[in-house]
Protein backbone atom coordinates (compact mmCIF):
# COMPACT_ATOMS: atom_id res chain seq x y z
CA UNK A 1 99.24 159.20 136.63
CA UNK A 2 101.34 161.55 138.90
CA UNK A 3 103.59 158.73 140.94
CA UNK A 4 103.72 159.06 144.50
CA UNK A 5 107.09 159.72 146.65
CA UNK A 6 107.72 157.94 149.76
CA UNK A 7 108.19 159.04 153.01
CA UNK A 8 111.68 158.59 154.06
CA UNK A 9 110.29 159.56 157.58
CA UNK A 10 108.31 156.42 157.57
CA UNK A 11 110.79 154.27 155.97
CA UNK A 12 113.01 155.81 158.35
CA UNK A 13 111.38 155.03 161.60
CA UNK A 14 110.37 151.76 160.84
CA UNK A 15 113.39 150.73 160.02
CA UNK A 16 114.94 152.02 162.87
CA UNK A 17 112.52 150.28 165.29
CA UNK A 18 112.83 147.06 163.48
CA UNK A 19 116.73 147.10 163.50
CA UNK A 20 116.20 147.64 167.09
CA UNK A 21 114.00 145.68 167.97
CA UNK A 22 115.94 142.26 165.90
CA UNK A 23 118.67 143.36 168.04
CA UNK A 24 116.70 142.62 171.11
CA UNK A 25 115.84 139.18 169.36
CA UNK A 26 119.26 138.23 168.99
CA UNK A 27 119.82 138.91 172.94
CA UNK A 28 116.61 136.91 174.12
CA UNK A 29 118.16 134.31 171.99
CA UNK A 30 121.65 134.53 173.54
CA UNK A 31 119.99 134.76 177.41
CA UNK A 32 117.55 131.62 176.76
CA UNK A 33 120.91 129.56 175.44
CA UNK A 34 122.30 131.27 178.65
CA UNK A 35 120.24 130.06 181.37
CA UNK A 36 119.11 126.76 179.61
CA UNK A 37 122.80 126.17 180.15
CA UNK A 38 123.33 127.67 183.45
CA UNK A 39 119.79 125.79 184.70
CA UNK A 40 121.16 122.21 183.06
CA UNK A 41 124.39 122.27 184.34
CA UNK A 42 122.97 123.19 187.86
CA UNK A 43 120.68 119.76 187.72
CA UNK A 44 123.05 118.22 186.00
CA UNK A 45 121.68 117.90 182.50
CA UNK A 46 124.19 119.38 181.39
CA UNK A 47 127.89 117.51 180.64
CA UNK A 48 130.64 117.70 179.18
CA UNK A 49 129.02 113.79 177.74
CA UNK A 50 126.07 115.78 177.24
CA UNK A 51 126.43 119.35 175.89
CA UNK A 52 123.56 121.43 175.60
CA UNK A 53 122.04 121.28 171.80
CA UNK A 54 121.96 125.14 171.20
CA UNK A 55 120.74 124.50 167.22
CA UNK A 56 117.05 124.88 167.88
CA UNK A 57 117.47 128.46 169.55
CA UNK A 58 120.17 130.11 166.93
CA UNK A 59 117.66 128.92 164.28
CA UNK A 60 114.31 130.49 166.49
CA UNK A 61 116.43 133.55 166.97
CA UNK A 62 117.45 133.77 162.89
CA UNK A 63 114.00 132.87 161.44
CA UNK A 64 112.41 135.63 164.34
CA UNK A 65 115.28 138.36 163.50
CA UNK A 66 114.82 137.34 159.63
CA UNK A 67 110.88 138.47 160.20
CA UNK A 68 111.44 141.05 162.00
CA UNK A 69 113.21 142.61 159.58
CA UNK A 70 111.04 141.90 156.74
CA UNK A 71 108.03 142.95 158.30
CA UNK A 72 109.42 146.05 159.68
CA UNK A 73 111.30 147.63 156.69
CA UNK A 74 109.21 145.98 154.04
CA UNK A 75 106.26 146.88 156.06
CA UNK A 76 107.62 150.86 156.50
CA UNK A 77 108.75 150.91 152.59
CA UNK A 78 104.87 150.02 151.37
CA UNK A 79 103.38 152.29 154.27
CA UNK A 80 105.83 155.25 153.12
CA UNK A 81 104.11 155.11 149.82
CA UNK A 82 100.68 155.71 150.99
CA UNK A 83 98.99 159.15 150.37
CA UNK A 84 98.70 160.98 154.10
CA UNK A 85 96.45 159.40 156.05
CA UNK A 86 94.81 159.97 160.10
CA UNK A 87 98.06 159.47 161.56
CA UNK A 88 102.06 161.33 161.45
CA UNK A 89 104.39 159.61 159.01
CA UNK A 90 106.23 158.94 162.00
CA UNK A 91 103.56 157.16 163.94
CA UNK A 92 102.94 155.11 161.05
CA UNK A 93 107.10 154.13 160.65
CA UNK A 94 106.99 153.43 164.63
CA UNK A 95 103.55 151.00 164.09
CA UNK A 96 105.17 149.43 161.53
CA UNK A 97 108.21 148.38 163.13
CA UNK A 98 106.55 147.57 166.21
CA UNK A 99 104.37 145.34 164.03
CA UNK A 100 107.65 143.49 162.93
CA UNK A 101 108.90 143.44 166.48
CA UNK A 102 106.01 141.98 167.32
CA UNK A 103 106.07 139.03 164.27
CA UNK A 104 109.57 138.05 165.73
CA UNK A 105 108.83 137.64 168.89
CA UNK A 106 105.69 135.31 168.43
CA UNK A 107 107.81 133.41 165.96
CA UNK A 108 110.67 132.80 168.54
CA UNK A 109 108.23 132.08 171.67
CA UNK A 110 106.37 130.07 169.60
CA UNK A 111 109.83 128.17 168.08
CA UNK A 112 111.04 127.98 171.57
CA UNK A 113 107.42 126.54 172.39
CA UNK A 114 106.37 129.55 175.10
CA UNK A 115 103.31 129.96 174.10
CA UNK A 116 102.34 133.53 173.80
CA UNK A 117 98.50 132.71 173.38
């Protein structure tokens, strides 16, 4: 049994898009802490009695970037070992990572109780 080789174009791409795309994560993350604090301290919520309790984002943001990431690259590491199929390596890399992109951010709206559905 010949063994296959993977596709470092796919592996590549994914990646790349999934890298990117936790990136993004970690901003949404930083801009909902952002104006959660700007928005309470304008009404008041927000003291320095009562400071705003950050926790519950960092951890949506880490779980969704930790996802994103696993998806993404493990995702574009099994798909680069797949015999060539209807669609470019590279189409397949970009899928996969948007795939992960995608798992992160339903994760984190979901986490942050948005509700994407």
């Amino acid at each position: 049994m010949a063994a296959h080789s993977r596709s470092t174009t796919t592996v590549c791409w994914s990646a790349a898009i999934g890298t990117l795309g936790a990136t993004m994560l970690v901003f949404a993350g930083m801009a909902v802490a952002a104006v959660f604090g700007a928005v309470g301290t304008i009404v008041g919520a927000v003291t320095s009695e009562h400071p705003l309790d950050t926790g519950p984002i960092v951890r949506m943001t880490g779980l969704a970037v930790v996802l994103c990431l696993a998806v993404s690259w493990g995702g574009g590491w099994v798909v680069a070992g797949a015999d060539e199929g209807l669609v470019p390596r590279w189409l397949a890399g970009v899928t996969t990572g948007l795939l992960g992109l995608g798992a992160g951010v339903v994760v984190m709206s979901l986490g942050l109780g948005l509700r994407p559905f």
